[in-house]
Protein backbone atom coordinates (compact mmCIF):
# COMPACT_ATOMS: atom_id res chain seq x y z
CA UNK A 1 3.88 -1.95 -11.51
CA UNK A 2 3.88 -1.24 -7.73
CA UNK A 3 6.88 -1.54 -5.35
CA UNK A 4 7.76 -1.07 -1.67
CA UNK A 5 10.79 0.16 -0.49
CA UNK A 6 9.51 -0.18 2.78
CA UNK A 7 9.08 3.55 3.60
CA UNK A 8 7.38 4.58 0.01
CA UNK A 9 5.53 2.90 -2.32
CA UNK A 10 6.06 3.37 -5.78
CA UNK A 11 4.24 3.32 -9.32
CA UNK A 12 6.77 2.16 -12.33
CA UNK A 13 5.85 2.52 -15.72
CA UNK A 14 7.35 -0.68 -17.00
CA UNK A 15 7.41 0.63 -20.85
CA UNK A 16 9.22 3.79 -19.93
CA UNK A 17 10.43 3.22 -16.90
CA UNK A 18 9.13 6.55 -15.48
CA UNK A 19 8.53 6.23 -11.54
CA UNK A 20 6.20 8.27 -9.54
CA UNK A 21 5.27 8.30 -5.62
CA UNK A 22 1.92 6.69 -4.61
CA UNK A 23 2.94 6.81 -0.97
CA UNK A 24 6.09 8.03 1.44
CA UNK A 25 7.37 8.70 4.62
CA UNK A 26 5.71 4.88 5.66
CA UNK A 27 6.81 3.06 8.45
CA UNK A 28 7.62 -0.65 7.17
CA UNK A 29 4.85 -0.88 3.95
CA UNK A 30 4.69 -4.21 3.04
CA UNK A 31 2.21 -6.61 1.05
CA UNK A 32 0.92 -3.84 -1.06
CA UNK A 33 -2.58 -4.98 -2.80
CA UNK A 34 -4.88 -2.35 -5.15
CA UNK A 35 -8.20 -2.84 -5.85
CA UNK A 36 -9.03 -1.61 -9.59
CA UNK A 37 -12.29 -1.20 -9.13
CA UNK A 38 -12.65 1.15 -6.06
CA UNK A 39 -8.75 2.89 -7.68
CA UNK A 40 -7.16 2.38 -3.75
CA UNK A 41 -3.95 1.00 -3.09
CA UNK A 42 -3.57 -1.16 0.19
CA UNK A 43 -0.60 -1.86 2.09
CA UNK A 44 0.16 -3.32 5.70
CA UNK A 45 2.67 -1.04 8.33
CA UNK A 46 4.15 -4.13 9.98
CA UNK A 47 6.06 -1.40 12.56
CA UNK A 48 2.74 0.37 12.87
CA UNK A 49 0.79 -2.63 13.03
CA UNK A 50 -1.80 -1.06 10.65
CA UNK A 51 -3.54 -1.51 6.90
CA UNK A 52 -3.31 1.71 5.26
CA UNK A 53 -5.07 2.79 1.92
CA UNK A 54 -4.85 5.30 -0.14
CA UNK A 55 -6.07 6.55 -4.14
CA UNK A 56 -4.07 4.68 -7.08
CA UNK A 57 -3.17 8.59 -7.93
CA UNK A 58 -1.52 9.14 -4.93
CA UNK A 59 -2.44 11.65 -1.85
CA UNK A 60 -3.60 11.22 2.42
CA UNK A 61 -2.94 7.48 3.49
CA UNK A 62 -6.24 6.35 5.50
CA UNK A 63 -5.98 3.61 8.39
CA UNK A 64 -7.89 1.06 7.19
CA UNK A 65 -7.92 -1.62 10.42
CA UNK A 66 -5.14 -1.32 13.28
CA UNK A 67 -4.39 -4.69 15.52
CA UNK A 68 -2.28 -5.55 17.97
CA UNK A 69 -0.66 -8.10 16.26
CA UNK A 70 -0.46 -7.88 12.64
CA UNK A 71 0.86 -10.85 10.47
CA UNK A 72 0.65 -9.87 7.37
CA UNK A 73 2.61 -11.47 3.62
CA UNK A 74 -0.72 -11.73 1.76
CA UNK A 75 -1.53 -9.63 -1.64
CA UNK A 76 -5.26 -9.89 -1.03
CA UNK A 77 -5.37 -7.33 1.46
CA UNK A 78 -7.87 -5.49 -0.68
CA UNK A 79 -10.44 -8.63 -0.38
CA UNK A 80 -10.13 -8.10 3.48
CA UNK A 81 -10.60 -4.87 3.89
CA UNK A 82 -14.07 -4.67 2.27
């Protein structure tokens, strides 16, 4: 399972309830979206006004699209960015 603190993103292992960091430091990370098939995690920066990616493992974040408006609450940000 993936959550958003806002400023991280984090995986949670819902049998053991381990947690590890997919993403930190973020701005405002909201409407996070993964795509299984490509392994990349997606999230909008509302602050930033930015989609970010990055792996389903973790590592660099990658700007995706930046806008100068960005109205973002849907999970199919995945779909969009391709």
């Amino acid at each position: 399972m993936l959550v958003s603190n806002t400023t991280n993103i984090l995986s949670i292992d819902i049998n053991n309830g381990a947690v590890s960091s997919i993403a930190s430091g973020l701005t405002r990370a909201v409407a996070i979206d993964i795509d299984f098939q490509a392994g990349h995690v997606y999230w909008s920066d509302v602050v930033e006004r930015k989609i970010k990616r990055t792996s389903i493992s973790g590592g660099n974040s990658v700007t995706v699209i930046q806008v100068k408006t960005l109205v973002f609450a849907s999970i199919h940000l995945a779909r969009y960015c391709k």
